[in-house]
N, C-alpha and C. Protein backbone atom coordinates (compact mmCIF):
# COMPACT_ATOMS: atom_id res chain seq x y z
N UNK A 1 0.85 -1.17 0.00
CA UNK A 1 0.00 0.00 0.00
C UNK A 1 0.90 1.23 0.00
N UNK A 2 0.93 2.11 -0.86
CA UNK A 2 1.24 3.22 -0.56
C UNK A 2 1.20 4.48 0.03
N UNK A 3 1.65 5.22 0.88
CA UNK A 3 1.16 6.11 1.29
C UNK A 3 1.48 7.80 0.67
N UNK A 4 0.15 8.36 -0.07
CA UNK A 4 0.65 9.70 -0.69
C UNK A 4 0.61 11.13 0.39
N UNK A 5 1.23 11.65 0.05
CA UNK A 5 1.47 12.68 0.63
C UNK A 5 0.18 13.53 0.84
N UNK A 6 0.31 13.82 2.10
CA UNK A 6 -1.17 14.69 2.24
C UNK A 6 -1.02 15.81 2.06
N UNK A 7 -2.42 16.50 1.78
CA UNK A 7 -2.57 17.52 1.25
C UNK A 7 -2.27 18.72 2.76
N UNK A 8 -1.67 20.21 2.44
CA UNK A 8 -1.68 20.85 3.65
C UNK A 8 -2.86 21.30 4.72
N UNK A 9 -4.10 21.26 4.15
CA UNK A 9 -4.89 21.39 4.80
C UNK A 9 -5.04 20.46 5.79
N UNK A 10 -5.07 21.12 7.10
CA UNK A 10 -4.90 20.18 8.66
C UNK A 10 -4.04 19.09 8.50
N UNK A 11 -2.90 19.20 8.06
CA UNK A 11 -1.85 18.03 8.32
C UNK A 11 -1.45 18.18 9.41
N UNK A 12 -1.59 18.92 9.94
CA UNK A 12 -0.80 19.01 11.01
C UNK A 12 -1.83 18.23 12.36
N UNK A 13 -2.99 18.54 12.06
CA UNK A 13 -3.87 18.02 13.13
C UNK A 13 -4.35 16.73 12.89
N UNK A 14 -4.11 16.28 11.73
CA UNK A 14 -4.53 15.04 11.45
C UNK A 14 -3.32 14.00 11.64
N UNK A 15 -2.34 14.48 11.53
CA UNK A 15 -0.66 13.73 12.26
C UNK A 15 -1.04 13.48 13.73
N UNK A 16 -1.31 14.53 14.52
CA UNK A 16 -1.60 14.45 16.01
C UNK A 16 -2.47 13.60 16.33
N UNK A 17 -3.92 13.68 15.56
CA UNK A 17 -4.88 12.57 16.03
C UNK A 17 -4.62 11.32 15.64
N UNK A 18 -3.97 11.01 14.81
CA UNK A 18 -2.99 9.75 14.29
C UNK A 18 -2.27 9.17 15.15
N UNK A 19 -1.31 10.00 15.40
CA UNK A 19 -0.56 9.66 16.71
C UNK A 19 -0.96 9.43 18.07
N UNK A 20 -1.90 10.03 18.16
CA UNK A 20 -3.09 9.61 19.87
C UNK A 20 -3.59 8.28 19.28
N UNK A 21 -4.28 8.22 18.39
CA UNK A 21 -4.57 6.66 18.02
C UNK A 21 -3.92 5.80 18.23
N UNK A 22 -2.66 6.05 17.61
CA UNK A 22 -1.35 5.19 17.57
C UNK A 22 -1.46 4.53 18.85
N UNK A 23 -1.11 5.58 19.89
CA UNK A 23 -0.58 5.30 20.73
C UNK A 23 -1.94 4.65 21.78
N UNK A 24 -3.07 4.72 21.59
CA UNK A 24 -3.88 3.99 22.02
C UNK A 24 -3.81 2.69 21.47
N UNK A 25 -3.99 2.24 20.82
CA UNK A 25 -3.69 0.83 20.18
C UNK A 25 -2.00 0.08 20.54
N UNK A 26 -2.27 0.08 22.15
CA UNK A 26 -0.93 -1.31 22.50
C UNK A 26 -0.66 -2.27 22.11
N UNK A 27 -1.38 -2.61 21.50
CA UNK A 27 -0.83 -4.17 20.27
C UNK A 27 0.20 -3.52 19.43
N UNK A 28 0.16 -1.71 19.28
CA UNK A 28 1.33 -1.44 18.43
C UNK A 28 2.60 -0.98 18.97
N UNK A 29 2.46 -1.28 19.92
CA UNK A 29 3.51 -0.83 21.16
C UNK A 29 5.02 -1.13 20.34
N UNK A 30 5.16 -2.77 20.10
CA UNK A 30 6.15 -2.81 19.63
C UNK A 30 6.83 -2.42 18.49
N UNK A 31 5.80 -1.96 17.89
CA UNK A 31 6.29 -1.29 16.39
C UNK A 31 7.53 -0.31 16.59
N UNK A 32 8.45 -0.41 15.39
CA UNK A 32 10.27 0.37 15.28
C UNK A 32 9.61 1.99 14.99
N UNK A 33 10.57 2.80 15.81
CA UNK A 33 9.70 4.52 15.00
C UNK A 33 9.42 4.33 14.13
N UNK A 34 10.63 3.99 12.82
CA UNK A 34 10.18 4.24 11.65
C UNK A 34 8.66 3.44 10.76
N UNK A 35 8.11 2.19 11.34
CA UNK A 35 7.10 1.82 11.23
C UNK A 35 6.05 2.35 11.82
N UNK A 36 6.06 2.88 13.06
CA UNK A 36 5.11 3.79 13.88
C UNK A 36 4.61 4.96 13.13
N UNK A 37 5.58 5.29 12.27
CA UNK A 37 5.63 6.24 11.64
C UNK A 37 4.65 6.17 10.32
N UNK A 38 4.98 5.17 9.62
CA UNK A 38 4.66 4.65 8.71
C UNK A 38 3.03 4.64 9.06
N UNK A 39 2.69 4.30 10.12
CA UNK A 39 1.18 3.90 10.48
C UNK A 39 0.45 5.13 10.84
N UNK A 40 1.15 6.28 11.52
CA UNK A 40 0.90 7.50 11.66
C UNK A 40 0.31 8.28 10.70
N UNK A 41 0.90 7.52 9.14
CA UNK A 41 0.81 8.37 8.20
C UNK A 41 -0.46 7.65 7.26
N UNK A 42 -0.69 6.42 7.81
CA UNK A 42 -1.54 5.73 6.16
C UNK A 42 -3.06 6.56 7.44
N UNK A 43 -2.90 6.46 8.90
CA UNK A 43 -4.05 6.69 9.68
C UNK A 43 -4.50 8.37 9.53
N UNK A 44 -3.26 9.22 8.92
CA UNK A 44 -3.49 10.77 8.79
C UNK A 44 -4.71 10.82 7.55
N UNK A 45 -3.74 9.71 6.53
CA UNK A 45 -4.43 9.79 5.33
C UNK A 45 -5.78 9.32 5.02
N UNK A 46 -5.98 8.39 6.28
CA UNK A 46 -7.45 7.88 6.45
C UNK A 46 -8.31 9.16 6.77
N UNK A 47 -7.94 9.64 7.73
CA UNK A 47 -8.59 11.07 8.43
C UNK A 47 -8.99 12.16 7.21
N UNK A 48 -8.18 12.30 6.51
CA UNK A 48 -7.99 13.23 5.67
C UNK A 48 -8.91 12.87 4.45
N UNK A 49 -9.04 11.43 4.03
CA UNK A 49 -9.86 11.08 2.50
C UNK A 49 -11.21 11.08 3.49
N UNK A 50 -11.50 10.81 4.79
CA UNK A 50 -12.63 10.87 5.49
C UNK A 50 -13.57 12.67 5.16
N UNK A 51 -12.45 13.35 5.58
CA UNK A 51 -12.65 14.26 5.78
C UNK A 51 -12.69 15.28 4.01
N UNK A 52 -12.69 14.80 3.34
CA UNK A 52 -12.62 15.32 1.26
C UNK A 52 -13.69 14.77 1.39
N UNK A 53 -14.27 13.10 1.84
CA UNK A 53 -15.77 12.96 0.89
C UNK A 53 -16.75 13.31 1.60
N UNK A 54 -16.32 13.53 3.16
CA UNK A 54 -17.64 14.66 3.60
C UNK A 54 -17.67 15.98 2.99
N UNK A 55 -16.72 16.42 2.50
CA UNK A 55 -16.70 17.95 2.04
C UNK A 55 -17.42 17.73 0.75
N UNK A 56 -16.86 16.71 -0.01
CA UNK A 56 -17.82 16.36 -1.60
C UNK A 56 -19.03 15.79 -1.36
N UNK A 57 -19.27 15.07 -0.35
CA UNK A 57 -20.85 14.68 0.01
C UNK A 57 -22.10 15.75 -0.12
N UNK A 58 -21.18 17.04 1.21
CA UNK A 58 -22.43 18.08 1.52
C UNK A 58 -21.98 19.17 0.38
N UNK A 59 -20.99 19.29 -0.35
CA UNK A 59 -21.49 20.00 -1.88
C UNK A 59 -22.43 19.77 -2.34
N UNK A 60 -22.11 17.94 -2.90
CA UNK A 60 -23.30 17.21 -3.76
C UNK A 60 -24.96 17.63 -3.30
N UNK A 61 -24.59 17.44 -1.55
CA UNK A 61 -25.86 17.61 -1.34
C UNK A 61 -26.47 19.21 -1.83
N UNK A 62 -25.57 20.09 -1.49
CA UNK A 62 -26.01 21.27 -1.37
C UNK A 62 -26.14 21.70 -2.83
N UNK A 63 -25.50 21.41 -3.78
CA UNK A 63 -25.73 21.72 -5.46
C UNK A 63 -26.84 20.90 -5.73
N UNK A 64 -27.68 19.66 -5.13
CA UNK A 64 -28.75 18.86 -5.67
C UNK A 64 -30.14 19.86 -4.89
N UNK A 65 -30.02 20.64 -3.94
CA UNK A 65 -31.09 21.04 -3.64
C UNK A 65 -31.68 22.52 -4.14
């Protein structure tokens, strides 16, 4: 899986809530930084495509009414 680079809008806050996740999930305790890292980033990018198709959802909605 690849992970693309996120866009600047709230990267910065979407790294942080990534990382509180992270670090809630102790099964990932043992993970190396640089994999922690790695997971930090596919979970930013989750946040972030979450957060585009609500924005394209309530367009859609709002251009259909």
């Amino acid at each position: 899986m690849s992970i693309k680079p996120l866009l600047p809008l709230g990267i910065y806050g979407d790294l942080d809530r990534a990382r509180d996740i992270l670090r809630a999930w102790q099964p990932l305790d043992h993970l190396s930084p640089d994999d922690a890292e790695l997971v930090v980033k596919a979970i930013a990018e989750g946040i972030a495509r979450g957060r585009r198709h609500g924005l394209e959802m309530g367009q859609g909605c709002h251009l259909a009414a």
